[in-house]
Protein backbone atom coordinates (compact mmCIF):
# COMPACT_ATOMS: atom_id res chain seq x y z
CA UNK A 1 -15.01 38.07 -9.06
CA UNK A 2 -11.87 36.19 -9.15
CA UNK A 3 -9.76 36.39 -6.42
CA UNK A 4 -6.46 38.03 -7.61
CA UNK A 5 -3.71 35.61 -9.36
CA UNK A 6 -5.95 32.79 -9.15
CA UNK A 7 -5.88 32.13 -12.52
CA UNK A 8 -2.15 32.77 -13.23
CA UNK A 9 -1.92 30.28 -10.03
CA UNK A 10 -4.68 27.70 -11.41
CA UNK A 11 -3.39 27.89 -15.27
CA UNK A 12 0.24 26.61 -13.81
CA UNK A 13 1.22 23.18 -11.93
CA UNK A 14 -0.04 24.56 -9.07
CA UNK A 15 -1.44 21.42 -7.14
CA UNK A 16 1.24 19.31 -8.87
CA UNK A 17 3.85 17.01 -6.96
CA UNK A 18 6.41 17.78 -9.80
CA UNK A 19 9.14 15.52 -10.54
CA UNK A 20 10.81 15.69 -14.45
CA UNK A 21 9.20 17.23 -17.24
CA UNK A 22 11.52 15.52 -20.08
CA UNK A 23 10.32 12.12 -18.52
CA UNK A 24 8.68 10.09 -20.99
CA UNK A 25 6.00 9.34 -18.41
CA UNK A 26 3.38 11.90 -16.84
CA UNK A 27 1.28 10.62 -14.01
CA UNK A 28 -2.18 12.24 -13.37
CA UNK A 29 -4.29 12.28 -10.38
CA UNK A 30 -7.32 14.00 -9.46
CA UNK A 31 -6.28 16.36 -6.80
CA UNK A 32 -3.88 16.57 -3.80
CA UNK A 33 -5.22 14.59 -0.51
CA UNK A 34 -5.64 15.53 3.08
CA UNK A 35 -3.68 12.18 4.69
CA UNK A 36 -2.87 12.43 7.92
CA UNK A 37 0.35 10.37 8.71
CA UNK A 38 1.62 11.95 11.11
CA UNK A 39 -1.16 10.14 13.32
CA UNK A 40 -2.12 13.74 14.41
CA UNK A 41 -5.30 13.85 16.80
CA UNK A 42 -9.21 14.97 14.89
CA UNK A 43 -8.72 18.32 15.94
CA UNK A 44 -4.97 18.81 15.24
CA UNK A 45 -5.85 17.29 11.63
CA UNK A 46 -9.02 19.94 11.37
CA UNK A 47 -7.19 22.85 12.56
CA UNK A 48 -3.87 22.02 9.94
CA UNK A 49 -6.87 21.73 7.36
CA UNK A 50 -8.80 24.83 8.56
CA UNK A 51 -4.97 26.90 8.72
CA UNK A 52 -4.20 25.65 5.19
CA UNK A 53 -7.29 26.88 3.87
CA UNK A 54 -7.58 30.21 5.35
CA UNK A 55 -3.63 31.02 5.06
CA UNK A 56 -1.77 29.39 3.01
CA UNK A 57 -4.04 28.93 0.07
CA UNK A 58 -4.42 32.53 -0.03
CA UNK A 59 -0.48 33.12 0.02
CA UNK A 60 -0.04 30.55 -2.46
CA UNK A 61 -2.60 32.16 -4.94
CA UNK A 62 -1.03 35.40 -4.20
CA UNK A 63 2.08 34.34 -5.84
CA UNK A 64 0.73 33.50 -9.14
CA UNK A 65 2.04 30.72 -11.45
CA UNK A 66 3.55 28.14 -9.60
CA UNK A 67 6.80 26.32 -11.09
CA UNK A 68 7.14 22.74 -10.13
CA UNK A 69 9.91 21.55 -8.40
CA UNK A 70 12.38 18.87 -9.59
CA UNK A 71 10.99 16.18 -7.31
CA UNK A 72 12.61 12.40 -7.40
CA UNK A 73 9.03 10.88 -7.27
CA UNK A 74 10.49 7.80 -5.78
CA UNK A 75 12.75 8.96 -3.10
CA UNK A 76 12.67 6.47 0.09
CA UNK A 77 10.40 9.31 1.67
CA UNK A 78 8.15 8.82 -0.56
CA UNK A 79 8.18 4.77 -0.43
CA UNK A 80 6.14 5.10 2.57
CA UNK A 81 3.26 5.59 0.52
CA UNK A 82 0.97 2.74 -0.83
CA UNK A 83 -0.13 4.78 -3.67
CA UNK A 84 3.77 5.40 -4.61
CA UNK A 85 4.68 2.23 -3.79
CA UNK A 86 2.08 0.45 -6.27
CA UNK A 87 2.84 3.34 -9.09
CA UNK A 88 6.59 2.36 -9.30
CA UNK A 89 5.23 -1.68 -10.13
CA UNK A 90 3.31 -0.23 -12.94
CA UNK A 91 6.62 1.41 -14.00
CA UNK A 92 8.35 -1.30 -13.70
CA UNK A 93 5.57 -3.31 -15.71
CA UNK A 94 6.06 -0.70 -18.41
CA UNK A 95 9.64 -1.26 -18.30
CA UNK A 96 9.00 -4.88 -18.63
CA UNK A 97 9.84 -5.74 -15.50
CA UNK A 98 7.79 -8.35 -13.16
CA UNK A 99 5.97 -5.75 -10.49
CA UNK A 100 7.31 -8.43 -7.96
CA UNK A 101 10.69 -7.66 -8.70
CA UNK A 102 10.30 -3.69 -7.85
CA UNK A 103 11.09 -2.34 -4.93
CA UNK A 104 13.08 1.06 -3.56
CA UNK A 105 16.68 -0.27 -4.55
CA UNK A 106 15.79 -0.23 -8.25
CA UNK A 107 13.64 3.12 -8.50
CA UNK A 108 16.61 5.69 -7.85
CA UNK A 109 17.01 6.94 -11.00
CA UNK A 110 13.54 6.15 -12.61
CA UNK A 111 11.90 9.47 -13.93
CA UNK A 112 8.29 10.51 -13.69
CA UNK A 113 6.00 13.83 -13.63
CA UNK A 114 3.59 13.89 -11.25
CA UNK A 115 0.51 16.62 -11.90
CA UNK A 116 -2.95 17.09 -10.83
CA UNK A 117 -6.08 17.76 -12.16
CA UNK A 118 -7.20 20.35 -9.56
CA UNK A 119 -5.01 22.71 -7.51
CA UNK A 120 -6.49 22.74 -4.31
CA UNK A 121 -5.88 19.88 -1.93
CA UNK A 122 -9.34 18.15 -0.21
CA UNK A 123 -9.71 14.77 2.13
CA UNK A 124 -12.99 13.64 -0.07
CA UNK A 125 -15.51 15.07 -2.62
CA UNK A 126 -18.05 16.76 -1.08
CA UNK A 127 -19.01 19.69 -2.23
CA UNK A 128 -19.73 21.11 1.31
CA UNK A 129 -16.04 21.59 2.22
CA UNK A 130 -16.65 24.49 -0.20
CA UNK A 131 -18.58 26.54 2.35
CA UNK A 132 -17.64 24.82 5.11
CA UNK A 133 -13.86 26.45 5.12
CA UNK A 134 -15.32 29.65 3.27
CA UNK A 135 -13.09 28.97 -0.17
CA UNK A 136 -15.49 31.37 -1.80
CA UNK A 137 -13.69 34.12 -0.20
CA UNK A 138 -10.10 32.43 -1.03
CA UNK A 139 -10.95 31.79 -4.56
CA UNK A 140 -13.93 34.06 -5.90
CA UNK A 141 -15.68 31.04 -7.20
CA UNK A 142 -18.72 30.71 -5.01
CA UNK A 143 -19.30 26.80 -5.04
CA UNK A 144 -17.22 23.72 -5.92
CA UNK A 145 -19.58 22.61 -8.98
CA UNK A 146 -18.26 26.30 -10.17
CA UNK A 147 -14.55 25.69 -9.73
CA UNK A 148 -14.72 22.19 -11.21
CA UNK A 149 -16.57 23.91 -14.25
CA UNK A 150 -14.22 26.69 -13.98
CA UNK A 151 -11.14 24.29 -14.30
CA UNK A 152 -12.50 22.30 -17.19
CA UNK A 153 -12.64 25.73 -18.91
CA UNK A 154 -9.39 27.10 -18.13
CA UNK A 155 -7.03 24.77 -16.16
CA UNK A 156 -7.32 21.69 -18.54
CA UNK A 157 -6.46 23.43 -21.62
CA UNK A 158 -3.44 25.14 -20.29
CA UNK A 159 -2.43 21.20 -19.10
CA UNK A 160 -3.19 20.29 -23.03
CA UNK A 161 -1.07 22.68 -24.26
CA UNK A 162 1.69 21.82 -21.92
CA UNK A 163 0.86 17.89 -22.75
CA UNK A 164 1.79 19.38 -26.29
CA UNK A 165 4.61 21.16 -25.72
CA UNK A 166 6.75 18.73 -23.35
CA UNK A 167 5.52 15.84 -25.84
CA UNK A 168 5.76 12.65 -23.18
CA UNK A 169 5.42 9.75 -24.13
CA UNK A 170 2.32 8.59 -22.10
CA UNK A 171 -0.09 10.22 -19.81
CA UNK A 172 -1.69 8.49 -17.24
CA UNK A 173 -4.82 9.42 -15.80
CA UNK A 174 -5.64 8.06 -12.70
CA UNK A 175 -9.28 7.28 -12.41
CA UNK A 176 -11.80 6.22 -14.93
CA UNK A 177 -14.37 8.28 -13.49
CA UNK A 178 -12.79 11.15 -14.86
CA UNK A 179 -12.39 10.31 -18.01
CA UNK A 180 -13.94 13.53 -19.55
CA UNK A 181 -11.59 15.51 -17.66
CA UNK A 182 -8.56 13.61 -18.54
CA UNK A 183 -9.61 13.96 -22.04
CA UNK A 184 -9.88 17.81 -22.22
CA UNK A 185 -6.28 17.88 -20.44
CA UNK A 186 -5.07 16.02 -23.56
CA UNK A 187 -6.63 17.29 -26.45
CA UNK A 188 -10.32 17.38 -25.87
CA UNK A 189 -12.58 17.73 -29.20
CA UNK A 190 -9.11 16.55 -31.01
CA UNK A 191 -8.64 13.32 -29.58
CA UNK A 192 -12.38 12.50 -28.81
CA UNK A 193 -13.35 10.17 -31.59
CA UNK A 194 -10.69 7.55 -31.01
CA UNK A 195 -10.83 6.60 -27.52
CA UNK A 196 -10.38 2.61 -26.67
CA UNK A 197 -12.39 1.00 -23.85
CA UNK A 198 -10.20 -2.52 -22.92
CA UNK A 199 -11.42 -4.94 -20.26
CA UNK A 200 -8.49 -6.75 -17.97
CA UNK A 201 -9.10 -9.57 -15.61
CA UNK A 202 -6.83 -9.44 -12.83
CA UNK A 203 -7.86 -13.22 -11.77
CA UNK A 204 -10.18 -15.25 -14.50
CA UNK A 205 -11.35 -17.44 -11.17
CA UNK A 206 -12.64 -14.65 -9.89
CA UNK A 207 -14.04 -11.97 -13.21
CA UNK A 208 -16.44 -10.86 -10.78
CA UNK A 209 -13.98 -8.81 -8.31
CA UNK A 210 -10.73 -8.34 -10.50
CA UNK A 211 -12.10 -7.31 -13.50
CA UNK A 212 -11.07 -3.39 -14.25
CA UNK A 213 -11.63 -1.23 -17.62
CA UNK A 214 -8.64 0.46 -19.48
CA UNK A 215 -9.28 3.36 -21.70
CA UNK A 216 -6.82 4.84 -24.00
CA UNK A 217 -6.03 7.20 -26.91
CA UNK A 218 -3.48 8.28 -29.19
CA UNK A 219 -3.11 12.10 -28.30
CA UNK A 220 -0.39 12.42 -31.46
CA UNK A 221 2.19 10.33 -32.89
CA UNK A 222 4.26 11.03 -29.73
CA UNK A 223 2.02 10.64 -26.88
CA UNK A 224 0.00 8.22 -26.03
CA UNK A 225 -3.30 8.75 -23.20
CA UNK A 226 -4.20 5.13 -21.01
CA UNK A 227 -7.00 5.91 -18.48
CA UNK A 228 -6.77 3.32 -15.43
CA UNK A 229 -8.33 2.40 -12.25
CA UNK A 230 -7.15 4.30 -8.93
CA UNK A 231 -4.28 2.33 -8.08
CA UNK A 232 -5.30 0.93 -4.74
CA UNK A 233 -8.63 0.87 -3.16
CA UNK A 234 -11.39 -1.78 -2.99
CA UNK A 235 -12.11 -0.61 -6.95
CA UNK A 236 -8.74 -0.22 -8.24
CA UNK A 237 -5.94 -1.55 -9.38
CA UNK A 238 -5.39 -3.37 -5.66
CA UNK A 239 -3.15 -6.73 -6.65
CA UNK A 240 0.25 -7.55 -8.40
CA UNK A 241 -1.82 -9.60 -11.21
CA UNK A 242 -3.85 -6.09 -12.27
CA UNK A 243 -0.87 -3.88 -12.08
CA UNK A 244 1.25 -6.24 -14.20
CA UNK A 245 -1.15 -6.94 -16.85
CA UNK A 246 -2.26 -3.07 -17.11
CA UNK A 247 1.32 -2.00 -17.04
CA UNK A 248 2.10 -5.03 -20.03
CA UNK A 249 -0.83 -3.80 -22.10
CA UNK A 250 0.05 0.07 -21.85
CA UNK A 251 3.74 -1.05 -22.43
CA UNK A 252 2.11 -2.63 -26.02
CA UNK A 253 -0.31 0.67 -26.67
CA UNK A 254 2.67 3.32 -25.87
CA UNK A 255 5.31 1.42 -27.48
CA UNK A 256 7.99 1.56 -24.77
């Protein structure tokens, strides 16, 4: 059985940075991160984990729908970031700016909403974190697999419908490995038979390691869905040449 309010807290931006919800661009990721820079020691970063899980998950579900708060995405805080950092050059690229050219002095008043796919917060993938810090008990869903299915059923079309209502201009979904799921938060069976599969070469000396796939669809006349690499890691968008080509091409797609 469901553990009370989780799904008023799941079917709200509950695991969601926030930022503006009038922005013209929404920024998706997969699911909140266990980083650790604070430098904290292996067992101060377990036991934060371990108290997060076992207290205030359960206070936060407690509380039902979660609002999201009026975050500046870019604030110098946040600069500190790489994965920030490299977002605000594909702004800039979709502003038409060279992604050399950004940095914190001209991101104070850009606008962005920042949401997740899944509320609750993990450090990788594996499906043993599950049972290892007892989320069964926190949640009512008694394995990962089940909450991921459980969120495709009923988190991703609330998202849609709030994708529809708040009309931005562009979603972006961060990671191509989810495509499906960035799909059903947009539309689903609606949008299904038009997506685009692009390939971009960050470097054409070197297709081998810089070339990345772009998907995209038009989720109405007013919003537009691009699909893109992670944007860092060994497999992502990871140099100035693929974030200012994606961010050009989107640019052309979303008509900004």
């Amino acid at each position: 059985m469901l553990a009370e309010n989780f799904k008023e807290w799941a079917c709200s931006f509950s695991g969601c940075d926030g930022g503006d919800l009038k922005s013209p661009v929404w920024l998706c990721g997969i699911e909140w991160g266990f980083s650790n820079p604070d430098g904290l020691t292996g067992e101060e970063y377990e036991e934060g984990m371990r108290r997060d899980y076992s207290e205030t998950l359960p206070q936060q579900i407690a509380k039902g729908a979660y609002e999201p708060t009026n975050l500046v995405y870019f604030e110098e805080d946040r600069w500190k970031f790489p994965y920030v950092r490299n977002v605000a050059k594909l702004y800039g690229a979709l502003h038409g700016m060279k992604v050399e050219d950004v940095d914190r002095t001209r991101t104070g008043d850009w606008k962005i909403f920042h949401m997740n796919l899944y509320p609750i917060a993990f450090n990788n993938e594996s499906d043993a974190l599950w049972e290892k810090y007892k989320l069964a008990e926190v949640t009512g869903l008694e394995s990962k697999q089940i909450y991921r299915t459980w969120c495709l059923l009923r988190r991703f079309p609330w998202i849609a419908e709030q994708v529809q209502k708040h009309t931005p201009k562009l979603v972006i979904g961060t990671g191509v490995g989810y495509l499906t799921d960035f799909i059903v938060c947009c539309g689903g069976s609606g949008i299904v038979d038009e997506i685009h599969k692009e390939t971009i070469v960050g470097n054409p000396d070197k297709t081998e390691t810089t070339t990345r796939t772009l998907y995209w669809t038009k989720v109405s006349d007013k919003t537009t869905l691009a699909v893109i690499p992670f944007p860092s890691g060994r497999y992502g968008l990871n140099s100035n040449a693929l974030m200012q080509k994606f961010g050009d091409r989107i640019r052309e797609i979303a008509g900004f």
